[in-house]
C-alpha atoms as a PDB file:
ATOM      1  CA  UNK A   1     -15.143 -52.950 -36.487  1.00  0.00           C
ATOM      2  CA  UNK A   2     -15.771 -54.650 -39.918  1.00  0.00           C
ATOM      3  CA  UNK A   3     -19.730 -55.092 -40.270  1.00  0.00           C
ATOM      4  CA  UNK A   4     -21.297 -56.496 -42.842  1.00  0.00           C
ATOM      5  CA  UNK A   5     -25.240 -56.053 -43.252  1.00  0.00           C
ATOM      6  CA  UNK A   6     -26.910 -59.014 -45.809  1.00  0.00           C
ATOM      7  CA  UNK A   7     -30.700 -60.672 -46.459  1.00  0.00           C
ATOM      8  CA  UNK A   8     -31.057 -63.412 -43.374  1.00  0.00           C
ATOM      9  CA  UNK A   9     -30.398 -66.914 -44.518  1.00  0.00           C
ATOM     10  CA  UNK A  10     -31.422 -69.784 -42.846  1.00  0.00           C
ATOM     11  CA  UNK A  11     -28.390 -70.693 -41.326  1.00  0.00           C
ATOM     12  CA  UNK A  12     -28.733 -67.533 -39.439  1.00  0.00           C
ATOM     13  CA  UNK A  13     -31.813 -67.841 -37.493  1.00  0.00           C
ATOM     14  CA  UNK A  14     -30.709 -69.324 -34.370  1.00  0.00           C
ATOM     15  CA  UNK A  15     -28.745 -67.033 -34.041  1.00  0.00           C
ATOM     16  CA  UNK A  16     -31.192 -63.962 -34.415  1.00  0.00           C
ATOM     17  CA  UNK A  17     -32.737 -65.845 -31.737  1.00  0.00           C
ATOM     18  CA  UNK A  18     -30.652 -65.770 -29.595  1.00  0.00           C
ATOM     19  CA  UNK A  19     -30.208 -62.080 -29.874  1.00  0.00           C
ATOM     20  CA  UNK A  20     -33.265 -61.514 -29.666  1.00  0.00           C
ATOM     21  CA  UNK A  21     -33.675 -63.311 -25.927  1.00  0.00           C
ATOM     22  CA  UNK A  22     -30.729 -61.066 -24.918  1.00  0.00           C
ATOM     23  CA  UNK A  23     -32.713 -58.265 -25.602  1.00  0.00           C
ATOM     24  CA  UNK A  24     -35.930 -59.566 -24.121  1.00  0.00           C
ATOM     25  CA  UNK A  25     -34.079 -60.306 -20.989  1.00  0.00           C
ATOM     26  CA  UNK A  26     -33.032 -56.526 -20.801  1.00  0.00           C
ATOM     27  CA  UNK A  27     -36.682 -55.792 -19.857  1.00  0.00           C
ATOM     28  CA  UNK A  28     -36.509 -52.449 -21.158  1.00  0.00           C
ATOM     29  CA  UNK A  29     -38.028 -51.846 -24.983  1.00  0.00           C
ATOM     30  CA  UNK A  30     -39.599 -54.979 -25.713  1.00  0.00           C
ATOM     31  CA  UNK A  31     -43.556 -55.967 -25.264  1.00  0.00           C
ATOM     32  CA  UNK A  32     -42.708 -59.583 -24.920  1.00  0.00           C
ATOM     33  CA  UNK A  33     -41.699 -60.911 -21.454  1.00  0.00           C
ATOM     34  CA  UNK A  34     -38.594 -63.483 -21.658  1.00  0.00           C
ATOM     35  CA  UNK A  35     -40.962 -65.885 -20.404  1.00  0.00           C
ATOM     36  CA  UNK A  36     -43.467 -65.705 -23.272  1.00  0.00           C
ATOM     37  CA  UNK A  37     -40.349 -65.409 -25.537  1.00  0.00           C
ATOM     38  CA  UNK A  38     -39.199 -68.725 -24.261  1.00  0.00           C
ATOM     39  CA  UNK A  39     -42.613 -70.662 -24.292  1.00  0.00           C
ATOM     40  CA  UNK A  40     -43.431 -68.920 -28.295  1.00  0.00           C
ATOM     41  CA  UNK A  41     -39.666 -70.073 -29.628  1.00  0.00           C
ATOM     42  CA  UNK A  42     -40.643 -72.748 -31.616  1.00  0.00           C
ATOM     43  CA  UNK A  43     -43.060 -70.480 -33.077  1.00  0.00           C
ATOM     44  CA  UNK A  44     -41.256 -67.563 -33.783  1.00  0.00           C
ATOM     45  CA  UNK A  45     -38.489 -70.040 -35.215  1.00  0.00           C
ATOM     46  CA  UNK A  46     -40.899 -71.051 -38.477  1.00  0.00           C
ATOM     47  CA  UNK A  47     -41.850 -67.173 -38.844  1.00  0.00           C
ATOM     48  CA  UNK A  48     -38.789 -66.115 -39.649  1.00  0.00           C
ATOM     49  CA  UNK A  49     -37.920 -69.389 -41.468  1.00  0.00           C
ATOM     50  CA  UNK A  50     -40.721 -68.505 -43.286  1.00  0.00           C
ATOM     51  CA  UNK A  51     -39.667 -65.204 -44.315  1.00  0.00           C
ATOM     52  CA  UNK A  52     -35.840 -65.855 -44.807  1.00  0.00           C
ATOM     53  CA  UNK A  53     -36.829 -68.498 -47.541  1.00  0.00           C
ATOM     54  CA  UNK A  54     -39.063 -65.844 -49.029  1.00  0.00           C
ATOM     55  CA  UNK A  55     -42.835 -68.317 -48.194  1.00  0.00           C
ATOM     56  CA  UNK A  56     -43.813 -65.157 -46.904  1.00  0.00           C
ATOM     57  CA  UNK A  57     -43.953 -62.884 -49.625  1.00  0.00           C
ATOM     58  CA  UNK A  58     -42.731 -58.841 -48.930  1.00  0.00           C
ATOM     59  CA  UNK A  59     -41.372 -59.579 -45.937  1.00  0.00           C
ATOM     60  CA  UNK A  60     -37.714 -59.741 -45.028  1.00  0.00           C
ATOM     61  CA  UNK A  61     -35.061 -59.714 -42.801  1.00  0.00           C
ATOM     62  CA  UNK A  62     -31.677 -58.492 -42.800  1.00  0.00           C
ATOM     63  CA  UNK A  63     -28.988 -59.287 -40.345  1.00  0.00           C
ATOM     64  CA  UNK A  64     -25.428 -57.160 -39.305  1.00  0.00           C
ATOM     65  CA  UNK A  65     -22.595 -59.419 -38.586  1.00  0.00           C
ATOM     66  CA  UNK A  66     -18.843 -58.731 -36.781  1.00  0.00           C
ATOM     67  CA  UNK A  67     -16.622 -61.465 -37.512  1.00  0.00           C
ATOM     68  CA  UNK A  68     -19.366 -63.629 -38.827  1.00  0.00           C
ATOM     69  CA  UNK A  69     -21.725 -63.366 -35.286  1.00  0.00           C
ATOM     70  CA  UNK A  70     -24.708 -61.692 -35.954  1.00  0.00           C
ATOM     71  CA  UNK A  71     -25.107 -58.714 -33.798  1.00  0.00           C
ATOM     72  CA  UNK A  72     -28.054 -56.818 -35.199  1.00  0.00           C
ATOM     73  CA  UNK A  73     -30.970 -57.830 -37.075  1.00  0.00           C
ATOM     74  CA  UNK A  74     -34.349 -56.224 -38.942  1.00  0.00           C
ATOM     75  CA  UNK A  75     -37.493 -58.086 -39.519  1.00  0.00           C
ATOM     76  CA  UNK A  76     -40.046 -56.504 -41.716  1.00  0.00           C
ATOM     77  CA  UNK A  77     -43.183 -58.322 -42.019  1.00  0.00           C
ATOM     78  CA  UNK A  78     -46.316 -57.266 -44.349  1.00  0.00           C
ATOM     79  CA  UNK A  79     -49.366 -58.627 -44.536  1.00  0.00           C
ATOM     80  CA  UNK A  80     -50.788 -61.130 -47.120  1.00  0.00           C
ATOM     81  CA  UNK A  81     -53.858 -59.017 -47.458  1.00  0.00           C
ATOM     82  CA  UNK A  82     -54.110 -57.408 -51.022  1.00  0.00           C
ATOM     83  CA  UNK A  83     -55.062 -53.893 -49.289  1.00  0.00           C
ATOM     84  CA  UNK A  84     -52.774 -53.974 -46.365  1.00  0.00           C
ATOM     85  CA  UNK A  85     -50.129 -55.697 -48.575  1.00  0.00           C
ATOM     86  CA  UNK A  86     -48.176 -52.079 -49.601  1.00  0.00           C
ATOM     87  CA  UNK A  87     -47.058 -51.518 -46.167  1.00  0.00           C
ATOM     88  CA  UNK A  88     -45.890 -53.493 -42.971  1.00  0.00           C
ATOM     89  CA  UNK A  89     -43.438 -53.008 -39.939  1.00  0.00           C
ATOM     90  CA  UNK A  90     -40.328 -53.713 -38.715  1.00  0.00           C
ATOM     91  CA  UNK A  91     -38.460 -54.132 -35.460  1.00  0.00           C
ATOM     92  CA  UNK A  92     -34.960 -53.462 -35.030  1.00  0.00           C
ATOM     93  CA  UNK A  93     -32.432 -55.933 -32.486  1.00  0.00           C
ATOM     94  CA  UNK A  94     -28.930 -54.421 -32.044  1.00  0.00           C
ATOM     95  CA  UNK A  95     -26.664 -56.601 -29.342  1.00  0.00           C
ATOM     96  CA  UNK A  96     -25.911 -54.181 -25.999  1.00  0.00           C
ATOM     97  CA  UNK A  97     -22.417 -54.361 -27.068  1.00  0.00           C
ATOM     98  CA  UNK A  98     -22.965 -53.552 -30.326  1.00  0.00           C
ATOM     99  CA  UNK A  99     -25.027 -49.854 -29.587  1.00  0.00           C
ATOM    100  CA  UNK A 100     -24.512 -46.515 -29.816  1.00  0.00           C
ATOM    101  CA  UNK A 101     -21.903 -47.574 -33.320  1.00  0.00           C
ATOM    102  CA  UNK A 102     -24.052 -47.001 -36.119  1.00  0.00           C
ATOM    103  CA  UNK A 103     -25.620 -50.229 -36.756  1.00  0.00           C
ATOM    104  CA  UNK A 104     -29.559 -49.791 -36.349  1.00  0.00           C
ATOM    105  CA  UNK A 105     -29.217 -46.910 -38.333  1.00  0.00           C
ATOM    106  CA  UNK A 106     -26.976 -49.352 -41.279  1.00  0.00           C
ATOM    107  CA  UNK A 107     -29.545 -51.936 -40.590  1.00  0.00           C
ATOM    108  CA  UNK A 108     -32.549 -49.168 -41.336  1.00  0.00           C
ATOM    109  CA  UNK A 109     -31.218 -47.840 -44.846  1.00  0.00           C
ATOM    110  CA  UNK A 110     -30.762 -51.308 -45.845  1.00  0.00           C
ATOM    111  CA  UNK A 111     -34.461 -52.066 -45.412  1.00  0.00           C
ATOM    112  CA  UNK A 112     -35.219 -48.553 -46.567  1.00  0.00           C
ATOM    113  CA  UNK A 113     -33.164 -49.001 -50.077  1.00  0.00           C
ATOM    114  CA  UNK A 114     -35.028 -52.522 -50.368  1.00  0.00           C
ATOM    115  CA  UNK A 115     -38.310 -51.333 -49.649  1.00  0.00           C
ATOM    116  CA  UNK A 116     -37.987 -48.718 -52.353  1.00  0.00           C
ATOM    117  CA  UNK A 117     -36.368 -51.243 -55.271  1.00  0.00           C
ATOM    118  CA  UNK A 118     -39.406 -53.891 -54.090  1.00  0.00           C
ATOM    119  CA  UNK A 119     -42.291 -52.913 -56.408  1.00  0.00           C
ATOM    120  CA  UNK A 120     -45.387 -53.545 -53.783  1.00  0.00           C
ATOM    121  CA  UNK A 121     -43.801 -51.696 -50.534  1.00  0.00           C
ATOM    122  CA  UNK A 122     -44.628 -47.831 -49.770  1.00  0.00           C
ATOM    123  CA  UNK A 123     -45.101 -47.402 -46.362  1.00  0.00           C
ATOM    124  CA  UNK A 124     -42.630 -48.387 -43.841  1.00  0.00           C
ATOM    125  CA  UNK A 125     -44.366 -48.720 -40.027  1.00  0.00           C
ATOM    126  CA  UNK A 126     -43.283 -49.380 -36.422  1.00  0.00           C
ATOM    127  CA  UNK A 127     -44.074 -48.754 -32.862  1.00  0.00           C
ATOM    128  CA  UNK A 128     -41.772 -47.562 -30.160  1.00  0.00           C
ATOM    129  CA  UNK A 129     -41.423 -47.179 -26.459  1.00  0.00           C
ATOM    130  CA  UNK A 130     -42.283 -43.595 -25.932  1.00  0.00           C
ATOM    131  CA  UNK A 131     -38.946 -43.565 -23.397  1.00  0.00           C
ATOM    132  CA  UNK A 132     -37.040 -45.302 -25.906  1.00  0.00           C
ATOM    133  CA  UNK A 133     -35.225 -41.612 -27.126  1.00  0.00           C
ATOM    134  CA  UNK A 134     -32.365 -43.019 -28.776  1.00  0.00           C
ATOM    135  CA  UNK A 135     -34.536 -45.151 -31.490  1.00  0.00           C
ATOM    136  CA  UNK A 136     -37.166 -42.393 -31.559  1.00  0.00           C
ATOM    137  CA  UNK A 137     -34.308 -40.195 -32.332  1.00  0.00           C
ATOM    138  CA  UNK A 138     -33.155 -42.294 -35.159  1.00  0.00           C
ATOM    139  CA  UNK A 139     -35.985 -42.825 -36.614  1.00  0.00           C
ATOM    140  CA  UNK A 140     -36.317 -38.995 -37.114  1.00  0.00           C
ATOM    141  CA  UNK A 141     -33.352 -38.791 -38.679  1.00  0.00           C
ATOM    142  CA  UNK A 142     -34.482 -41.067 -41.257  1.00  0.00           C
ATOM    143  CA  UNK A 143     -37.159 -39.401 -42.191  1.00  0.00           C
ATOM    144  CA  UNK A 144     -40.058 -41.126 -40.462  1.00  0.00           C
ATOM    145  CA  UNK A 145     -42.796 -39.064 -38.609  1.00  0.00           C
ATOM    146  CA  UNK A 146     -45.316 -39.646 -36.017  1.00  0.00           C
ATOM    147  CA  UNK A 147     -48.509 -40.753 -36.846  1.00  0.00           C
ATOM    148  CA  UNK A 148     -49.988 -41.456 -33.842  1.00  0.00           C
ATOM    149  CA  UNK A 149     -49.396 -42.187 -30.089  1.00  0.00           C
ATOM    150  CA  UNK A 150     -51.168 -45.062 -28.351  1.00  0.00           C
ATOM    151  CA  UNK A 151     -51.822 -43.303 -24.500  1.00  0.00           C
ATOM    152  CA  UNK A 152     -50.285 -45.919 -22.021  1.00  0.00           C
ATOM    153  CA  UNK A 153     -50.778 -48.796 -24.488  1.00  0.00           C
ATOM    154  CA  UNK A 154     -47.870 -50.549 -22.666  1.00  0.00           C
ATOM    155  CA  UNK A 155     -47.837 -51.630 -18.951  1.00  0.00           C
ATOM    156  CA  UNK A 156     -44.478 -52.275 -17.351  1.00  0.00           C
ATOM    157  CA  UNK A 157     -45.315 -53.084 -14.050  1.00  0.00           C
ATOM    158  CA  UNK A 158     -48.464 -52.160 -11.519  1.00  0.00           C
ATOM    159  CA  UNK A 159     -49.049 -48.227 -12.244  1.00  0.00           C
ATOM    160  CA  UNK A 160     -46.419 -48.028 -14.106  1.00  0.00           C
ATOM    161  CA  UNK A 161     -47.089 -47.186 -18.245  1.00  0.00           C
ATOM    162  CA  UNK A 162     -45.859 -46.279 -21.458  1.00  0.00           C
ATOM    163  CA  UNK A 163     -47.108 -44.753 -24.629  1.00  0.00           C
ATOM    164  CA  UNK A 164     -46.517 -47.112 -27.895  1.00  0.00           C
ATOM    165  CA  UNK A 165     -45.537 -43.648 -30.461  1.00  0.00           C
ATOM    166  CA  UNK A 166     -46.515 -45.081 -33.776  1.00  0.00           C
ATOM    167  CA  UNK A 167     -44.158 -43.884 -36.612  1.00  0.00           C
ATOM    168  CA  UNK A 168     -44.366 -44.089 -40.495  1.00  0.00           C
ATOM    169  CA  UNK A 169     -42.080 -43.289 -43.660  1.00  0.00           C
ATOM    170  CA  UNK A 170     -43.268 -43.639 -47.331  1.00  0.00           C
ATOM    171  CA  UNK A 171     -40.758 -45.210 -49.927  1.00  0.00           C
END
């Protein structure tokens, strides 16, 4: 499989859409119900329009393509806030098909390597489902720690709970 991992351009954000709802529909790692992810679309359409054409400064995303379909994607977001501006987080999307071959991890030192050449950026943050092992997993591997846990932060369905594990690397 020839992938190629490159900054998001504009031409590209339907398509991380639509990866995206494939991966809200899964119902498994992702806060956002598909049926707020449908009614927000429009919205989350200008943010990363917003980013990709760089409006949004320190933020980013990158995408991974296979035969020019987009099959994994990283958006880092920071904040405009002069104090909070030398960190923000990201969330990975890798396509079902597309798992388990390397490409969140490809997708990760990309944003890592950028975060260290951009002059503002030192902390890289995220959140995770605490039953999400695989991404917790990688994450470790790249170096990034827990720095907190958010006790049954998430609710899945009635009684039913997960912890948000709150992870950090410095560039």
């Amino acid at each position: 499989m020839l992938l190629k991992v490159h900054q998001a351009l504009l031409a590209d954000v339907d398509d991380i859409l639509t990866l995206q709802k494939g991966i809200v529909e899964e119902n498994r790692f992702f806060i956002t119900t598909n049926e707020e992810f449908l009614a927000n679309i429009d919205e989350e359409r200008k943010r990363l329009s917003a980013i990709i054409t760089n409006s949004k400064k320190h933020s980013v995303v990158f995408v991974a393509k296979s035969d020019q379909r987009v099959v994994g994607c990283i958006i880092f977001r920071s904040s405009s806030i002069a104090r909070l501006a030398h960190h923000g987080s990201f969330s990975i999307y890798v396509d079902s098909s597309y798992r388990k071959k390397g490409i969140g991890m490809q997708l990760l030192q990309t944003l890592i390597k950028w975060a260290e050449e951009h002059p503002v950026i030192e902390k890289l943050s995220l959140g995770v489902f605490s039953t999400n092992y695989p991404a917790i997993h990688l994450y470790e591997k790249m170096g990034f720690v827990e720095e907190g846990r958010k006790i049954k932060d998430i609710k899945l369905s009635h009684d039913v709970y997960v912890d948000d594990v709150l992870m950090y690397k410095m560039v």
